[in-house]
Protein backbone atom coordinates (compact mmCIF):
# COMPACT_ATOMS: atom_id res chain seq x y z
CA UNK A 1 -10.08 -8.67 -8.44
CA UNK A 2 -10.67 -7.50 -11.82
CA UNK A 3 -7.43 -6.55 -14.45
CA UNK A 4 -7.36 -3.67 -16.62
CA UNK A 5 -4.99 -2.49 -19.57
CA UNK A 6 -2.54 -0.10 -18.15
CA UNK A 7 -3.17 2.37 -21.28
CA UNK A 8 -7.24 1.94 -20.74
CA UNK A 9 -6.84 2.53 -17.03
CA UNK A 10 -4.12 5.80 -17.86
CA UNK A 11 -6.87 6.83 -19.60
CA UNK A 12 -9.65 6.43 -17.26
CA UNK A 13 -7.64 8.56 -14.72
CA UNK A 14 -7.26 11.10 -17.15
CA UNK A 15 -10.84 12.05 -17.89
CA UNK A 16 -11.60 12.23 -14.14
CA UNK A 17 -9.14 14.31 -13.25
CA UNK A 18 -9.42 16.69 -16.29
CA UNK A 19 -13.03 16.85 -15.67
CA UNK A 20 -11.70 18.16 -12.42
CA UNK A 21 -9.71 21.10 -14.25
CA UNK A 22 -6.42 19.22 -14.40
CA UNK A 23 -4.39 19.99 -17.69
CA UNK A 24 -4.13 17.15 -19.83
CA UNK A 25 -0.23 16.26 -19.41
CA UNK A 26 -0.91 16.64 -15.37
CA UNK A 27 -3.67 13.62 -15.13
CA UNK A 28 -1.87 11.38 -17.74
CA UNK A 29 1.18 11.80 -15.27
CA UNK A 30 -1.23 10.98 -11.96
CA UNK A 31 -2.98 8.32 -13.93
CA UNK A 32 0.12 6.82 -14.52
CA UNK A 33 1.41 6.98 -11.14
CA UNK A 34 -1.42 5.53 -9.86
CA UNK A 35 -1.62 2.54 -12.27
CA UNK A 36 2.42 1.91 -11.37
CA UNK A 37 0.93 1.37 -7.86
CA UNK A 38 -1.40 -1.09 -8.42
CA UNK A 39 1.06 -2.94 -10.75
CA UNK A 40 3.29 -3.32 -8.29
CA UNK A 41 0.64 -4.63 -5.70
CA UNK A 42 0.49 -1.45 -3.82
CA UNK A 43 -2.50 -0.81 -4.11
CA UNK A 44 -2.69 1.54 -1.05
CA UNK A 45 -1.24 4.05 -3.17
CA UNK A 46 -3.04 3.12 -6.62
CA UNK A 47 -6.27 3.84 -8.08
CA UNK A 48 -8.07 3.75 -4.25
CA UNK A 49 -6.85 7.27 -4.25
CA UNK A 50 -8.36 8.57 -7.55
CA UNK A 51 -11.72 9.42 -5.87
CA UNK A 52 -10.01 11.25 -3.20
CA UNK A 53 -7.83 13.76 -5.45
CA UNK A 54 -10.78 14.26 -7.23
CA UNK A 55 -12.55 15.00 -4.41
CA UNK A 56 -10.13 17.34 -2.93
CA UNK A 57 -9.84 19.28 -6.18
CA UNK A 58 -13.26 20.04 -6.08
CA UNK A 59 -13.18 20.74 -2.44
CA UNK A 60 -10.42 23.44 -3.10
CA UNK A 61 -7.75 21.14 -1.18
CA UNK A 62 -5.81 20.78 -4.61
CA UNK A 63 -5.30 23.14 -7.11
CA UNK A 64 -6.27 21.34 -10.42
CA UNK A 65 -4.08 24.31 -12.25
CA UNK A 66 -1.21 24.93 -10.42
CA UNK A 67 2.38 26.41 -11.27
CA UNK A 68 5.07 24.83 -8.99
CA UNK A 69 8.20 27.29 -9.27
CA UNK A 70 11.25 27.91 -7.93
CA UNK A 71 11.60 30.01 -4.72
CA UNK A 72 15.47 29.21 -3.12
CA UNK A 73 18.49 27.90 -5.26
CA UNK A 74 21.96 28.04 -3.69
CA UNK A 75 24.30 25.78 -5.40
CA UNK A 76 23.25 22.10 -5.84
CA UNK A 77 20.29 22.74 -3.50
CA UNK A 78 16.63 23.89 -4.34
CA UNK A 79 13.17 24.46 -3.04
CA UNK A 80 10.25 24.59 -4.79
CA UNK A 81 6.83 25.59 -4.12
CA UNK A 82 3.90 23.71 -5.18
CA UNK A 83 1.28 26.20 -5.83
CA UNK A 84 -0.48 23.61 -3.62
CA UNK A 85 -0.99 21.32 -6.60
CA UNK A 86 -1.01 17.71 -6.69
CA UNK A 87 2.09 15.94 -5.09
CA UNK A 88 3.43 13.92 -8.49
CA UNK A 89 3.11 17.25 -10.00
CA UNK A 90 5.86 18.55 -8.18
CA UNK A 91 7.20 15.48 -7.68
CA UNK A 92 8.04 15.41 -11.78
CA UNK A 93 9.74 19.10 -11.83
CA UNK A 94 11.71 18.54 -8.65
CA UNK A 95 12.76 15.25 -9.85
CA UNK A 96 14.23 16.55 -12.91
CA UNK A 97 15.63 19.72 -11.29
CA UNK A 98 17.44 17.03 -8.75
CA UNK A 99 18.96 14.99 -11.63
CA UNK A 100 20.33 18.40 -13.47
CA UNK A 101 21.82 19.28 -10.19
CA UNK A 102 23.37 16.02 -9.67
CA UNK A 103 24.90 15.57 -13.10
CA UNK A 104 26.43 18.84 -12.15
CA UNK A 105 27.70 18.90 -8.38
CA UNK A 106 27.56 15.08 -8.36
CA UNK A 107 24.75 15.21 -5.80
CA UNK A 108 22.02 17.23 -5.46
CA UNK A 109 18.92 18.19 -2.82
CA UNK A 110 15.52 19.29 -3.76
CA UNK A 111 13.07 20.11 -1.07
CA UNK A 112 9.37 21.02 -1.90
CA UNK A 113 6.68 22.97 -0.10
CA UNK A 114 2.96 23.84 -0.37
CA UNK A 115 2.06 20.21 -2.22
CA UNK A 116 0.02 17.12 -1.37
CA UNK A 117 0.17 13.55 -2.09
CA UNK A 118 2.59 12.50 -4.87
CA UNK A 119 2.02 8.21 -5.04
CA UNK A 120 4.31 5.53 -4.31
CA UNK A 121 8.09 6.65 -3.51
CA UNK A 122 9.70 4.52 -5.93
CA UNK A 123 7.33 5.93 -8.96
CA UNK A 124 10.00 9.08 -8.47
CA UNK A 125 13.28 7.21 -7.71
CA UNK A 126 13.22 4.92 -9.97
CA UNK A 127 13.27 7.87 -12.48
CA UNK A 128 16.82 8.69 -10.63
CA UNK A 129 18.05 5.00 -11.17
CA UNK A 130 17.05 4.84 -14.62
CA UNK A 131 19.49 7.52 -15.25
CA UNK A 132 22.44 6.10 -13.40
CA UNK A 133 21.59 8.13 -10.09
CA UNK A 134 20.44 6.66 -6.31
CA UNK A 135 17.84 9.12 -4.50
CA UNK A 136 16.63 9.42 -1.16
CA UNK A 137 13.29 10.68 -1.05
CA UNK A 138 10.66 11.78 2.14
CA UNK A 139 7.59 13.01 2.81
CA UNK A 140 5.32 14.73 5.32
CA UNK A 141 1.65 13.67 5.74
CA UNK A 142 -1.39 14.33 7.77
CA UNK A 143 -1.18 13.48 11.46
CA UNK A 144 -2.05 9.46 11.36
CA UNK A 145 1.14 7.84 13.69
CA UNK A 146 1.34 8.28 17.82
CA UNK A 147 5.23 8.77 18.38
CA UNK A 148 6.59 5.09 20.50
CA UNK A 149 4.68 4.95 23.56
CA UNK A 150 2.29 7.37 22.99
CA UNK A 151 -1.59 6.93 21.90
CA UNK A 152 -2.27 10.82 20.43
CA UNK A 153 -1.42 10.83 16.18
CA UNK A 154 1.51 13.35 16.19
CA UNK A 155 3.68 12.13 13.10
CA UNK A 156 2.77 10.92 9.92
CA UNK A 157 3.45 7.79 7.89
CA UNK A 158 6.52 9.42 6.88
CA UNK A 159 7.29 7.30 4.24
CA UNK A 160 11.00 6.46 3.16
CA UNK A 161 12.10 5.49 -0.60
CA UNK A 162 15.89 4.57 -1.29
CA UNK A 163 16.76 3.54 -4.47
CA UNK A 164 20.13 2.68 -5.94
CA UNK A 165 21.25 1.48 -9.60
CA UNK A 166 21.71 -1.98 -10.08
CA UNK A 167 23.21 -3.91 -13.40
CA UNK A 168 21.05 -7.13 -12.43
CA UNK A 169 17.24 -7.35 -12.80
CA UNK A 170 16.02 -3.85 -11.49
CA UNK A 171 17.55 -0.95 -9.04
CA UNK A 172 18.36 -2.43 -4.99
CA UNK A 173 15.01 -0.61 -3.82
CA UNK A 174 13.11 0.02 -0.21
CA UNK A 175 9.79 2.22 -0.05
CA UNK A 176 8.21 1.63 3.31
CA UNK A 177 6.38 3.73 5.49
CA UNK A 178 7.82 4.36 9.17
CA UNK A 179 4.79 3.65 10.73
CA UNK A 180 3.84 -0.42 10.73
CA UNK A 181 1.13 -0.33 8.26
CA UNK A 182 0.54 2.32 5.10
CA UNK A 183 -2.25 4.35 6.15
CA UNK A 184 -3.65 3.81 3.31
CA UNK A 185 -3.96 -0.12 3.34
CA UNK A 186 -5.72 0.75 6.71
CA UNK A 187 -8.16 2.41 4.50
CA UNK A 188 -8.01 -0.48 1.69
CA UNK A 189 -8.57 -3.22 4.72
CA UNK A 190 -11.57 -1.26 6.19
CA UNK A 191 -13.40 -0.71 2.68
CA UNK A 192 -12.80 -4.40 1.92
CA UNK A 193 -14.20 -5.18 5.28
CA UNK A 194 -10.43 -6.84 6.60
CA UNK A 195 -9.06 -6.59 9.62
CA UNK A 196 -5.19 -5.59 9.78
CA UNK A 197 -2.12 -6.99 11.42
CA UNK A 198 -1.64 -7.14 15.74
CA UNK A 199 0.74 -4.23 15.75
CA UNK A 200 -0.21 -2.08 13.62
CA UNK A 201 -2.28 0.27 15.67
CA UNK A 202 -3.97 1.70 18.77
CA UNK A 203 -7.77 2.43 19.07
CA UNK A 204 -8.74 6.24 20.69
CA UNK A 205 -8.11 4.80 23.84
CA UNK A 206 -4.32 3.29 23.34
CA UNK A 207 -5.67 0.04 23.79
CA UNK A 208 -4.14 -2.26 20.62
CA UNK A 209 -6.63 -2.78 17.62
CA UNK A 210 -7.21 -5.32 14.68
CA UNK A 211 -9.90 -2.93 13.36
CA UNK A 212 -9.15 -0.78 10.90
CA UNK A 213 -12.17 1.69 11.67
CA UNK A 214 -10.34 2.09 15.49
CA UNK A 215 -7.43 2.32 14.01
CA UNK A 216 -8.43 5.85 11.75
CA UNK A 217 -10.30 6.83 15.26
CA UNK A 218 -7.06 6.43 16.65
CA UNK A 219 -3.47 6.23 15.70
CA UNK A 220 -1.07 4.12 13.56
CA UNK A 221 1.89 2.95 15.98
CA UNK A 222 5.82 3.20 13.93
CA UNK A 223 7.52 0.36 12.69
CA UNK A 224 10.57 -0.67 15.39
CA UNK A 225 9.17 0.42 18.55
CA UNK A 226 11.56 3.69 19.62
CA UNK A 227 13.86 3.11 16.47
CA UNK A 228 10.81 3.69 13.58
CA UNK A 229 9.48 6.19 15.87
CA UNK A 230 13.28 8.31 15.80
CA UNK A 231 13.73 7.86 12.32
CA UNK A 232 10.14 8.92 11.69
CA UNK A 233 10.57 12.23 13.58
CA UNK A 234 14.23 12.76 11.84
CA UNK A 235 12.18 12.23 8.75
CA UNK A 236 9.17 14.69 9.58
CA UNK A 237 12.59 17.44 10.46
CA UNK A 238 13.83 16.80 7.32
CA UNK A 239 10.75 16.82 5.20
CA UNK A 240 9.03 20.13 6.53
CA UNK A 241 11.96 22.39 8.73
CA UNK A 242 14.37 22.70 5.45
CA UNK A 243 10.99 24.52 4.02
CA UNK A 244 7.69 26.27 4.96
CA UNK A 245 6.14 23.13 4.97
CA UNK A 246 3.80 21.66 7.80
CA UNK A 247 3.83 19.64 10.14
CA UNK A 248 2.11 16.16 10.57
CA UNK A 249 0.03 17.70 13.27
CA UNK A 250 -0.37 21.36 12.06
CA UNK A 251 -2.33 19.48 8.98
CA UNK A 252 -5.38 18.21 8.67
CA UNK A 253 -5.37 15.39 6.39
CA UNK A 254 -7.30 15.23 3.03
CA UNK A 255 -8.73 11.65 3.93
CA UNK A 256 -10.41 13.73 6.60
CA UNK A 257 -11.02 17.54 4.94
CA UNK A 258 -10.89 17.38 1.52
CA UNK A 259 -10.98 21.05 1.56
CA UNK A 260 -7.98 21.12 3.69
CA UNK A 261 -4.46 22.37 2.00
CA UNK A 262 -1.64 20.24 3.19
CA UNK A 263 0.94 22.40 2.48
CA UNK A 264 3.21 18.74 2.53
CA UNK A 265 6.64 18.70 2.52
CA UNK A 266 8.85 16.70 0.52
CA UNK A 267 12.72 15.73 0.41
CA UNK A 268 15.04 14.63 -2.29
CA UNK A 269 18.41 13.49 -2.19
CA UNK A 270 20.43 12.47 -5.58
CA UNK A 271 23.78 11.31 -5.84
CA UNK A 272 25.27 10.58 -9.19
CA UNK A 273 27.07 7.23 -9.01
CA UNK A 274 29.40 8.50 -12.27
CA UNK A 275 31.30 11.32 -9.64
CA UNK A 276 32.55 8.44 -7.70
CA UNK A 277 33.44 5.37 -8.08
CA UNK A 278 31.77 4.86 -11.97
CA UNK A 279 27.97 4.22 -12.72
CA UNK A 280 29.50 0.80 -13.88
CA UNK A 281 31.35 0.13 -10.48
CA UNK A 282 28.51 1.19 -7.87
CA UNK A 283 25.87 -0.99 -10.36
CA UNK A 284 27.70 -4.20 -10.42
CA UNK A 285 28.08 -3.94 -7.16
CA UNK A 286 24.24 -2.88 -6.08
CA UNK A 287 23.79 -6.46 -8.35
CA UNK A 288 26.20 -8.27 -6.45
CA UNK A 289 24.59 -7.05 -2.79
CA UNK A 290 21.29 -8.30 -4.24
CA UNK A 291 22.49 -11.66 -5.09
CA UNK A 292 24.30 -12.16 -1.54
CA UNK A 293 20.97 -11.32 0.31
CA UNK A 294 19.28 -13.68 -1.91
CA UNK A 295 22.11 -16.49 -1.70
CA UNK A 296 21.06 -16.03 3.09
CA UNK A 297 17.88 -18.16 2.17
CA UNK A 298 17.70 -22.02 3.61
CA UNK A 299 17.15 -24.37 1.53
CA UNK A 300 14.10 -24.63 -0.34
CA UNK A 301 13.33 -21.28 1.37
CA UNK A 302 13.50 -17.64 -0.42
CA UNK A 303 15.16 -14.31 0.72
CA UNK A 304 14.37 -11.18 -0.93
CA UNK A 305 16.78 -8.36 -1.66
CA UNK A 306 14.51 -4.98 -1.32
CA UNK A 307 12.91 -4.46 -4.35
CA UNK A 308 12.38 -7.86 -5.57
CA UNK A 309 8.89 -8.27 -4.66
CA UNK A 310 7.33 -5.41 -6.36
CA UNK A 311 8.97 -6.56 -9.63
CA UNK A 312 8.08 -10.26 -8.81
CA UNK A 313 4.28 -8.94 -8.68
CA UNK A 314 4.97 -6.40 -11.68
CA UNK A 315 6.29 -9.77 -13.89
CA UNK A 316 2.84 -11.45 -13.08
CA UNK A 317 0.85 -8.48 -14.08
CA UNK A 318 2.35 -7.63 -17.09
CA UNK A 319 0.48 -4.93 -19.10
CA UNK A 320 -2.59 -5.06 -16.67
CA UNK A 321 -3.99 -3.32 -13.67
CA UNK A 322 -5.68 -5.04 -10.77
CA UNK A 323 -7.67 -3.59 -9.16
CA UNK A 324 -10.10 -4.60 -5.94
CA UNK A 325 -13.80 -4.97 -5.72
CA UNK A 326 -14.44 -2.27 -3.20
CA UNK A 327 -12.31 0.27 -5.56
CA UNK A 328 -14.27 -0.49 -8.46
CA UNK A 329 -17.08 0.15 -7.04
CA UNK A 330 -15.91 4.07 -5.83
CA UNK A 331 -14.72 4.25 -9.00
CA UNK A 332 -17.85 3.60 -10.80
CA UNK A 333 -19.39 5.78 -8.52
CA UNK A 334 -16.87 8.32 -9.21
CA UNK A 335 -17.24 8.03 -12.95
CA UNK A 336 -21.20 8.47 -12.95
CA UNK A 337 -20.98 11.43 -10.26
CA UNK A 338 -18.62 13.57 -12.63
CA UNK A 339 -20.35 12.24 -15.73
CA UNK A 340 -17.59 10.69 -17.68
CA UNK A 341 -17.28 7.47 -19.25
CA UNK A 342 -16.49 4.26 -17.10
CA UNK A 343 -13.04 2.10 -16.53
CA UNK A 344 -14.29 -0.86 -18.45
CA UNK A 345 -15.46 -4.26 -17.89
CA UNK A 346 -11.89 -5.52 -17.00
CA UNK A 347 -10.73 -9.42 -17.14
C-alpha cells in the first residue's frame, strides 16, 4: 500500500479521463469522487475503477461529453436523463436540483435515467447533510446478485446510502450494498489474489464459494437471507420503474462490456430537517443516537454508530490516498496506454 496526496491523485484522474474526452470540471469531479473512496477505505469504489471508466468511454459505454437535462418535473419531484454520461455526473446536477426542491417543499425526489456508475453513496449525501438535509439515495446496477434461494444473477448490488445531519463528529451515515459483499471488493479480492468471506457468494453451479473468480462466474448472494433479498428488489422497483431506466438483468454490466450502455437508474430522496422539527433539533438528536449506540459496547469493547468507521479511517489518512499494489499497477498501465503522465512515486 502506497499513499498519495489527494490534490496529486485529483489530478492524476483528471488527465486520464480528459484524455478520454471528458471536460475538465467533469474528471476533477470523478477524480475526486474516486479519491473520497479510497480515503475512506473503500476502495471498491476508488481509484480500482479509473481504468474501467476509461475504458468504457472509449468503448462508447460512457459518453465522455454528455448533457444530463431535465425531462419530468411535477412539483417537488424530478427526473433527469443522463445523456448516458458518467454516474457522478448526474449524480452532481440531481443532487443540487434535490436540495433546491427540498429547501422549497421541505422534501424533495430526484430520479435519474440513462447514467452509469456514480462512486460511493455517501460522496452524494453527505453533500445533503452538509447543508442541513438527510437523503436517501439508490441505485440500479448490472445483474451480479441471485435473489434468496436462487443461484441465476437477477438483481444487482443495489446499494443503499442514508445519511442524516448530526451536531457531533460527522452526519449518522449507512452506505452498504444489499448484496453481502460490494461487487466490487469481489473484484479488488480477486486482483489481489484474496479469497472473500463464506457467505458471500455462489459459484455457476449454486454451490457456496470463497473464490472470487467463481464468484463473478456466478452470483453474489444478498445480505439477510429473504430480508436483503426484499429490500434489494424494493430497491431495484424504486431505482428503475419511477423512470426508463433498466433493469439489473436487462443490462449488461460494464465490468463485462465496456461498450455496453447501462442506462442505470438512480433514486434520491431529501428531506429538509428545518420544515420540521429545526435543523438544530433533528442534529442534536442524530448526535445523541450516535452516542447511545456507542455507550451498548462492553467494557473495553467498541460499538460503532454507522458512519464512524469511514471517518475513523478518513482521520488516519489525512490528506493522502492509499491505494493497493494490484491498482497501481492498472493504473500505471493505464497511464502509459493513453500516454499521459504517471500518479507518482507515492509514500
Amino acid at each position: 500500500m502506497r499513499r498519495f496526496p489527494v490534490s496529486e491523485v485529483v489530478a492524476f484522474a483528471g488527465r486520464a479521463l480528459t484524455a478520454v474526452g471528458v471536460p475538465d470540471d467533469d474528471a476533477r469531479l470523478v477524480g475526486d469522487s474516486l479519491a473520497s473512496a479510497d480515503r475512506r477505505g473503500i476502495a471498491s469504489h476508488g481509484l480500482l475503477r479509473l481504468p474501467l471508466y476509461v475504458r468504457t468511454i472509449r468503448a462508447g459505454g460512457v459518453t465522455a461529453r454528455a448533457r444530463p437535462r431535465w425531462v419530468r418535473e411535477h412539483g417537488a419531484t424530478a427526473v433527469l436523463d443522463a445523456d448516458g454520461g458518467l454516474g457522478q455526473v448526474a449524480m452532481a446536477v440531481a443532487v443540487d436540483r434535490a436540495a433546491a426542491l427540498a429547501g422549497e417543499h421541505g422534501a424533495a425526489v430526484v430520479a435519474v435515467q440513462g447514467s452509469s456508475h456514480y462512486g460511493a453513496g455517501a460522496y452524494w449525501t453527505e453533500r445533503l447533510t452538509e447543508q442541513g438535509m438527510a437523503g436517501l439515495l439508490t441505485s440500479t446496477t448490472g445483474a451480479s446478485v441471485t435473489p434468496f434461494g436462487g443461484a441465476r444473477p437477477v438483481l444487482g448490488t443495489n446499494p443503499l446510502t442514508v445519511a442524516v445531519p448530526s451536531s457531533g463528529d460527522g452526519p449518522l451515515a449507512v452506505d452498504m450494498a444489499t448484496s453481502n459483499g460490494a461487487y466490487g471488493k469481489v473484484v479488488a479480492a480477486r486482483d489481489e489474489g484474496r479469497e472473500i468471506p463464506e457467505g458471500w457468494a455462489v459459484a455457476a453451479d449454486g454451490t457456496p464459494t470463497t473464490d472470487p473468480a467463481a464468484a463473478l462466474g456466478g452470483a453474489l448472494l444478498p445480505f439477510g437471507r429473504q430480508k436483503g433479498s426484499g429490500l434489494s428488489v424494493l430497491l431495484e422497483v424504486l431505482a428503475a420503474a419511477l423512470t426508463s431506466a433498466s433493469y439489473a438483468d436487462e443490462t449488461i454490466d460494464m465490468w463485462v462490456d465496456p461498450g455496453s450502455r447501462m442506462n442505470a437508474g438512480h433514486l434520491l430522496l431529501a428531506v429538509d430537517t428545518a420544515a420540521f422539527t429545526g435543523r438544530g433539533h433533528t442534529e442534536a438528536r442524530a448526535a445523541d443516537m450516535q452516542e447511545r449506540v456507542r455507550s451498548a459496547a462492553p467494557p473495553g469493547g467498541t460499538v460503532h454508530a454507522p458512519g464512524d468507521p469511514e471517518r475513523a479511517q478518513q482521520a488516519r489518512t489525512g490528506d493522502r490516498v492509499p491505494l493497493a499494489g494490484p491498482t497501481l499497477e492498472q493504473l500505471d498501465r493505464m497511464a502509459a496506454d493513453l500516454g499521459i503522465e504517471g500518479i507518482g512515486e507515492g509514500t
